[in-house]
C-alpha atoms as a PDB file:
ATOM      1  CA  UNK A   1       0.000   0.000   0.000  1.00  0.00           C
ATOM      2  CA  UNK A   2       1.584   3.530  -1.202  1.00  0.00           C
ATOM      3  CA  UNK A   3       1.666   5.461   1.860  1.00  0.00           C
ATOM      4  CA  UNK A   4       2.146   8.630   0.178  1.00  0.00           C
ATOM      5  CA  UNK A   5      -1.571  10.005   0.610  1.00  0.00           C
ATOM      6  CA  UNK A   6      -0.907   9.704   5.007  1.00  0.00           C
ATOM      7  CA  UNK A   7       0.502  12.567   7.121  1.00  0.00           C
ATOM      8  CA  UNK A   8       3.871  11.481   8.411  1.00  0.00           C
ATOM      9  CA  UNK A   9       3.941  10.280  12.096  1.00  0.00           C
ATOM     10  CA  UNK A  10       4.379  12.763  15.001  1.00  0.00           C
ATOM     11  CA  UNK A  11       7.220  12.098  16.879  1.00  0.00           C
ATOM     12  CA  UNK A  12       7.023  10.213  20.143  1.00  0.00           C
ATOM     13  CA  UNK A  13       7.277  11.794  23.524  1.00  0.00           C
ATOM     14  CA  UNK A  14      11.021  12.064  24.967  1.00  0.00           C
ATOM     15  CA  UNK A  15      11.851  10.858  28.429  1.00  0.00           C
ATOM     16  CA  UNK A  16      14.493  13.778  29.077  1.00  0.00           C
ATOM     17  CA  UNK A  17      11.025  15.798  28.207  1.00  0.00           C
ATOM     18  CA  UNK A  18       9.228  14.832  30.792  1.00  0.00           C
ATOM     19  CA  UNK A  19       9.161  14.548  34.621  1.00  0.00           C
ATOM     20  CA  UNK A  20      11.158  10.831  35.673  1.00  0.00           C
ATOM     21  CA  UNK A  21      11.793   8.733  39.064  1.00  0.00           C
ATOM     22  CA  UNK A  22      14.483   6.646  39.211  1.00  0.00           C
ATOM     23  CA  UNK A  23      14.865   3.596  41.261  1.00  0.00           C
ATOM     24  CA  UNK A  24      19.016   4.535  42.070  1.00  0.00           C
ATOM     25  CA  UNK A  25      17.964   8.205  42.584  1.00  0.00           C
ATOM     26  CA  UNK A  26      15.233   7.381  45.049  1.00  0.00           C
ATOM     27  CA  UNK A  27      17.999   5.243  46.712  1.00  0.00           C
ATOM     28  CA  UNK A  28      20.314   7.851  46.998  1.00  0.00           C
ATOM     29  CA  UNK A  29      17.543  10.408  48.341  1.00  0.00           C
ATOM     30  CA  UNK A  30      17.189   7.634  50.916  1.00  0.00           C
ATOM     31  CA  UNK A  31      13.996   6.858  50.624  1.00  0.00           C
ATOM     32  CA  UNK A  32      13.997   3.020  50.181  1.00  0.00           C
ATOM     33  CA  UNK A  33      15.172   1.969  53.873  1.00  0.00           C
ATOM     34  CA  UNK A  34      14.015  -0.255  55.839  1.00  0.00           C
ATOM     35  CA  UNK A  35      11.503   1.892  58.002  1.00  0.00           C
ATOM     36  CA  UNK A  36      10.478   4.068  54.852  1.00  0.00           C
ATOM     37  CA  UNK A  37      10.593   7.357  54.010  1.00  0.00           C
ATOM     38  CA  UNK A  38       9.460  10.965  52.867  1.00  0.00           C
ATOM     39  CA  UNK A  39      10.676  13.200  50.706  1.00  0.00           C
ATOM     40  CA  UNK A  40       9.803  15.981  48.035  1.00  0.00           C
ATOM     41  CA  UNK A  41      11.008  16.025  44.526  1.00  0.00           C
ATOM     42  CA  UNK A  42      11.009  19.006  42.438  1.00  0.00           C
ATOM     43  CA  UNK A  43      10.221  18.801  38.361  1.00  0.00           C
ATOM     44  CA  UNK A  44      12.529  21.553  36.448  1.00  0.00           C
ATOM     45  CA  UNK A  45      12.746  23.043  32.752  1.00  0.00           C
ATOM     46  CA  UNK A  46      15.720  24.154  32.832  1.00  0.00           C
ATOM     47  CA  UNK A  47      16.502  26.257  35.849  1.00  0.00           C
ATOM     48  CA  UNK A  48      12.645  27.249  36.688  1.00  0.00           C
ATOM     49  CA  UNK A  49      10.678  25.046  39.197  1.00  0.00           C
ATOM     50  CA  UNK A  50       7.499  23.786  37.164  1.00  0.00           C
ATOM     51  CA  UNK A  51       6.097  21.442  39.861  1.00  0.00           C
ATOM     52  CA  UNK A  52       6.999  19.558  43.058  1.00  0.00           C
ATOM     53  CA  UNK A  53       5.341  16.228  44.049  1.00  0.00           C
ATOM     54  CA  UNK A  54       5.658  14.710  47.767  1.00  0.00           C
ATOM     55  CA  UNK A  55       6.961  11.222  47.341  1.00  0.00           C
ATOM     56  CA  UNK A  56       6.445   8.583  50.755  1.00  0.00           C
ATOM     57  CA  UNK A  57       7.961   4.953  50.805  1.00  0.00           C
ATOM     58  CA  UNK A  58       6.601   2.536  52.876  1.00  0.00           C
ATOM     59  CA  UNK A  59       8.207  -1.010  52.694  1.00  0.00           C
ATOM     60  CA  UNK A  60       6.806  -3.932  54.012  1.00  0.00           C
ATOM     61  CA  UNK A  61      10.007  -6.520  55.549  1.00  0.00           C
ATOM     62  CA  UNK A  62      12.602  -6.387  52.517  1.00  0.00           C
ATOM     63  CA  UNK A  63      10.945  -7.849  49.499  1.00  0.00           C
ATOM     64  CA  UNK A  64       7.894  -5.938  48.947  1.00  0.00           C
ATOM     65  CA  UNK A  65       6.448  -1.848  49.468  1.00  0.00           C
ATOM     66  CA  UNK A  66       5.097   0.474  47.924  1.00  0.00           C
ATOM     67  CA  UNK A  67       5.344   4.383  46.706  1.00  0.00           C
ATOM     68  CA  UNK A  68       3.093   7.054  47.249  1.00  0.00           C
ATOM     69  CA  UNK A  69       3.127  10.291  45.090  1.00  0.00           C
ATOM     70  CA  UNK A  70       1.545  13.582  45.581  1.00  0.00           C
ATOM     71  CA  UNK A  71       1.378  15.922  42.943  1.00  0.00           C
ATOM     72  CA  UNK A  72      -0.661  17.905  40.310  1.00  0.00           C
ATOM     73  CA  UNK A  73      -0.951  17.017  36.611  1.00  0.00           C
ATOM     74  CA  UNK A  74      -2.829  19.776  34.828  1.00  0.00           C
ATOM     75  CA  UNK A  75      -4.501  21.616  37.482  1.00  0.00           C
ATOM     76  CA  UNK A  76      -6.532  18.285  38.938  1.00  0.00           C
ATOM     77  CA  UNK A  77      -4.124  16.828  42.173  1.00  0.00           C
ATOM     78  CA  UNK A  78      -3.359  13.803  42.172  1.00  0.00           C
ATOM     79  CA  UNK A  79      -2.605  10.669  44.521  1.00  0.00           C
ATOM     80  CA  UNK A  80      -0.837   7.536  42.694  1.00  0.00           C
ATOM     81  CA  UNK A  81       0.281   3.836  45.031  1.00  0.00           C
ATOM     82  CA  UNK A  82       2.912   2.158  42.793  1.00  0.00           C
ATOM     83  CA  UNK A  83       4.111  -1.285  44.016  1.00  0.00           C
ATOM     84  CA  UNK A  84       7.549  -2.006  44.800  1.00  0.00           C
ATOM     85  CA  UNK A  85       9.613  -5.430  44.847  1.00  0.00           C
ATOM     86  CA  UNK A  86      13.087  -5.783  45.412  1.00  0.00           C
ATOM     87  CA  UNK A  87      15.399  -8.722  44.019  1.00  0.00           C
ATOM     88  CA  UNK A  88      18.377 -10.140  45.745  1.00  0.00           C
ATOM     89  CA  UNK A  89      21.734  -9.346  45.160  1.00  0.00           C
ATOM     90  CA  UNK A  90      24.356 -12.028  44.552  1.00  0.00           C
ATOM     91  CA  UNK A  91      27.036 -10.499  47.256  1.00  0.00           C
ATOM     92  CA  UNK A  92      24.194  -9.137  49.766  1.00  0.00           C
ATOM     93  CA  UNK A  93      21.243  -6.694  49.313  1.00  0.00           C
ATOM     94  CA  UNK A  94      18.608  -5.996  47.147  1.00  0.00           C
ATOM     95  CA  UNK A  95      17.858  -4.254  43.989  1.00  0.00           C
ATOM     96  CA  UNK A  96      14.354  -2.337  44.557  1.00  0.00           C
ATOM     97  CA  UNK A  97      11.956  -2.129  41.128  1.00  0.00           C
ATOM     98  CA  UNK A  98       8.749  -0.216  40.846  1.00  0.00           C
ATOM     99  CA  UNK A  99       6.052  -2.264  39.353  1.00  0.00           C
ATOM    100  CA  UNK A 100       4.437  -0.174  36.305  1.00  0.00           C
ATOM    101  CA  UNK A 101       0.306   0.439  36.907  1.00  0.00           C
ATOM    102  CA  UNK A 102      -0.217  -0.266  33.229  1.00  0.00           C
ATOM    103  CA  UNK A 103       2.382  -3.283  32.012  1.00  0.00           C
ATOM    104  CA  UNK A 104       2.920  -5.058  35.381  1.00  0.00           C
ATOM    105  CA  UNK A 105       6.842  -5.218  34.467  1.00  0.00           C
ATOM    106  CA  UNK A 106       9.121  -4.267  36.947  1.00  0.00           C
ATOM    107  CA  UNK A 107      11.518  -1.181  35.981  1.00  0.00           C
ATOM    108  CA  UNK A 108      14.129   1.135  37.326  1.00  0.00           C
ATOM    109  CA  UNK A 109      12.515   4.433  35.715  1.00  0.00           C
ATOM    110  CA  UNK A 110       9.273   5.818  35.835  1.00  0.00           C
ATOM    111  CA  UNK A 111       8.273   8.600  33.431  1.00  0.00           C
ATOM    112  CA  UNK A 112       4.991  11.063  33.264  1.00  0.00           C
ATOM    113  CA  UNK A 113       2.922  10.067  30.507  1.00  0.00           C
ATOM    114  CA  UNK A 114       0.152  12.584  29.194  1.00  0.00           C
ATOM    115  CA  UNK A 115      -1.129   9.593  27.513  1.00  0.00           C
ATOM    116  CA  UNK A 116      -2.349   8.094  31.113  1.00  0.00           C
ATOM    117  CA  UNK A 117      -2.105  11.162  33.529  1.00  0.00           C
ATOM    118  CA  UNK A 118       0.542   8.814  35.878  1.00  0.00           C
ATOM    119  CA  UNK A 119       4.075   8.151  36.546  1.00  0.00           C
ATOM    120  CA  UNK A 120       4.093   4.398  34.374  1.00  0.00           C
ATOM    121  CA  UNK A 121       7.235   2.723  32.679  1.00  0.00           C
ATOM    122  CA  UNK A 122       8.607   4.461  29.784  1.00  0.00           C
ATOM    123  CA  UNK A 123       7.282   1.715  26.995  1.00  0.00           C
ATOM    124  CA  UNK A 124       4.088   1.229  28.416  1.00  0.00           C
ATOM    125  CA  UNK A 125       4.015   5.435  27.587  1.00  0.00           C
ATOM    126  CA  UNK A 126       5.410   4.512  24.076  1.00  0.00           C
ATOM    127  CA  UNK A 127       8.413   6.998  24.787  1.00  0.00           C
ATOM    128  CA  UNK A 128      11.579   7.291  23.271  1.00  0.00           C
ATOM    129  CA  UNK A 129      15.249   8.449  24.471  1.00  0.00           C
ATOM    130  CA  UNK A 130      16.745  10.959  22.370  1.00  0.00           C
ATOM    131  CA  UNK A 131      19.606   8.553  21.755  1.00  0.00           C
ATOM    132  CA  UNK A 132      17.330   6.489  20.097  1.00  0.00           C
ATOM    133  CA  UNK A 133      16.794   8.847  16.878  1.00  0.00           C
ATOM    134  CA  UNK A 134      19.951  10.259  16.401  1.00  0.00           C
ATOM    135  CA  UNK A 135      21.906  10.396  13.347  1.00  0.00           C
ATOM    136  CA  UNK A 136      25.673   8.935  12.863  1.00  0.00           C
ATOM    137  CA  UNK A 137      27.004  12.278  13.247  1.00  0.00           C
ATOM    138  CA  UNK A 138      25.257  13.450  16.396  1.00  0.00           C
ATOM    139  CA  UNK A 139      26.343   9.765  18.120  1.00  0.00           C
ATOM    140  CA  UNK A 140      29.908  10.522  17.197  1.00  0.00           C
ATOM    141  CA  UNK A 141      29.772  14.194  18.756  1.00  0.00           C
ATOM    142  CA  UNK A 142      27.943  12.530  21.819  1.00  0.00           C
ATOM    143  CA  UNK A 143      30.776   9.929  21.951  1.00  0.00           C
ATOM    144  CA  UNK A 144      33.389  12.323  21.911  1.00  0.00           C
ATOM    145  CA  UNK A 145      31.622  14.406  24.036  1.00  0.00           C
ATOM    146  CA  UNK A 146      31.430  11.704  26.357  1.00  0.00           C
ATOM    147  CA  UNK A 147      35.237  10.465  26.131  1.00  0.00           C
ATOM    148  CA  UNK A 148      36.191  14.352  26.845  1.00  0.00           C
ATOM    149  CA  UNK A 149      33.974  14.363  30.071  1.00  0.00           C
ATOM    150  CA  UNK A 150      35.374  10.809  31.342  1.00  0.00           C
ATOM    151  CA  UNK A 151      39.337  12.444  30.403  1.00  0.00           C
ATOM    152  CA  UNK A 152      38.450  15.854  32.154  1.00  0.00           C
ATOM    153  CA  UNK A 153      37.131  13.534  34.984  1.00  0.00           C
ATOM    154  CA  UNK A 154      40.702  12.296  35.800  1.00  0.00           C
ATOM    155  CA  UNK A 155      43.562  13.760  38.101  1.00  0.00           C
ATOM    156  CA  UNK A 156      44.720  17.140  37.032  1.00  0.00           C
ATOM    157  CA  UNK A 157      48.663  15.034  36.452  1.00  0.00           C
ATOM    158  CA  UNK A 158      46.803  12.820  33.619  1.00  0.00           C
ATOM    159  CA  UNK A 159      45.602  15.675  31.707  1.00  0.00           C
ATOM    160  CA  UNK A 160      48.763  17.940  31.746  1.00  0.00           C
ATOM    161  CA  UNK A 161      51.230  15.237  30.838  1.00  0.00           C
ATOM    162  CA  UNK A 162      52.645  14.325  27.661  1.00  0.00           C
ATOM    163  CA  UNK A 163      51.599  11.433  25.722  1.00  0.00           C
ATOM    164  CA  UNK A 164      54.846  10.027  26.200  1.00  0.00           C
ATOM    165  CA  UNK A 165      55.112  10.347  29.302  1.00  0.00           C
ATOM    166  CA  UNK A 166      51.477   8.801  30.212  1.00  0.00           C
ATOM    167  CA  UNK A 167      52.577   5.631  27.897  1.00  0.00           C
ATOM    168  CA  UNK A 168      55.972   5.347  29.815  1.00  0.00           C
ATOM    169  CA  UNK A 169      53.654   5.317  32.832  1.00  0.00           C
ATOM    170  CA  UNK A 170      51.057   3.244  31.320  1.00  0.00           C
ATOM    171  CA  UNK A 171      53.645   0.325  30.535  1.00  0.00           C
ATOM    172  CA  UNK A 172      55.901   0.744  33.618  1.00  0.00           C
ATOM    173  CA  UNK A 173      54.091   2.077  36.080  1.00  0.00           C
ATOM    174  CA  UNK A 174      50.804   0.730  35.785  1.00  0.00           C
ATOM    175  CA  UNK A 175      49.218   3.432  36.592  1.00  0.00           C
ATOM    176  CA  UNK A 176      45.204   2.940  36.058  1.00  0.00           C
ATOM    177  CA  UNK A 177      44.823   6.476  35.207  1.00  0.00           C
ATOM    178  CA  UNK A 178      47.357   6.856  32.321  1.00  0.00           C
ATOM    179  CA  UNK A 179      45.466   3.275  31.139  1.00  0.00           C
ATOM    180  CA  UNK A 180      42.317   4.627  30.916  1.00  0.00           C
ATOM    181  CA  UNK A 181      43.308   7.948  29.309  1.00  0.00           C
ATOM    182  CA  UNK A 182      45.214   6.044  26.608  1.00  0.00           C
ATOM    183  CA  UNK A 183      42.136   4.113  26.301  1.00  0.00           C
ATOM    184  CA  UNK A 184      39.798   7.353  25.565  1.00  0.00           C
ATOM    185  CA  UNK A 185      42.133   9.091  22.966  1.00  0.00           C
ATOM    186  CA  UNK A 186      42.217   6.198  21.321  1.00  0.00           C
ATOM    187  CA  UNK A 187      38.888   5.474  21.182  1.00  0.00           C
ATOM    188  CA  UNK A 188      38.447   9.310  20.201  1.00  0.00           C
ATOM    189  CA  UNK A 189      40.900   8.995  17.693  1.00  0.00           C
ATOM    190  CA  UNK A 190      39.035   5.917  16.244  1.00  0.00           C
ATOM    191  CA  UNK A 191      35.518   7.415  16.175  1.00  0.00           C
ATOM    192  CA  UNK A 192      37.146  10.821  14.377  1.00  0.00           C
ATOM    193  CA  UNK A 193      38.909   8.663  11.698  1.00  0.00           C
ATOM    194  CA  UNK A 194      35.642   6.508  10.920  1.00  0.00           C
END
């Protein structure tokens, strides 16, 4: 069928777009312990506050909880119990996972969708991560751009020595840093001369 008579799709919804919770960033906020917690969250476009939401943990022994959110969508406040379920470690621990309200599946992220008016998993929104439609060129400038963070990342000695000097080191030495930097300019090399 000739598809030329159809408008062309609209792109779908981004996850950077859009208000997220993270699994590892509620963990760090330290809201998943044992007794549970409370906390506020704050949604941003760029450096404005757009919205807050009160988020409460309560978990019940170390396998199961749940996560309460507070906020406003579109004027109308809202309430929304997500279930939680957290998956052993192999050295110790657990891993906690949210339980999406539309797919069942367990996940790290949830995302606003407009779609359902509720944090959910990002497919069951049917977004997309802007990595996912990018073009050769823009992955190489994110790659480099990523290889120059990692490099700018290390000890002010890696970065102001000579690449001589960090392969004498490399080779000799050992040293983990002068390893890894060879690594990146290499890599950055690479990417520039494909």
């Amino acid at each position: 069928m000739d598809n030329s008579g159809q408008l062309p799709k609209a792109p779908r919804p981004r996850v950077e777009a859009s208000p997220r919770i993270t699994m590892p960033a509620l963990k760090a906020a330290g809201l998943l312990t044992a007794q549970g917690a409370r906390g506020v969250a704050e949604w941003r476009a760029g450096h404005q506050a757009v919205g807050d939401m009160a988020i409460e943990t309560v978990l019940d022994g170390y396998t199961t909880g749940h996560l309460t959110l507070t906020y406003t969508a579109n004027g109308v406040p809202r309430r929304q119990n997500i279930q939680l379920e957290a998956a052993p470690l192999p050295y110790g621990g657990v891993r906690w996972w949210a339980i999406c309200p539309v797919s069942g599946a367990r996940v790290g992220t949830l995302a606003f969708s407009v779609k359902h008016h509720a944090f959910v998993s990002v497919r069951a929104a049917g977004m997309a991560y802007s990595s996912q439609s990018e073009g050769v060129f823009k992955r190489i400038e994110r790659r480099q751009d990523k290889i120059a963070r990692r490099a700018a990342n290390l000890s002010k000695y890696a970065r102001q020595v000579s690449r001589r000097r960090l392969e004498y080191a490399a080779r000799e030495v050992r040293y983990l840093w002068a390893k890894t930097y060879l690594a990146l300019v290499d890599k950055s090399e690479t990417i520039i001369r494909e």
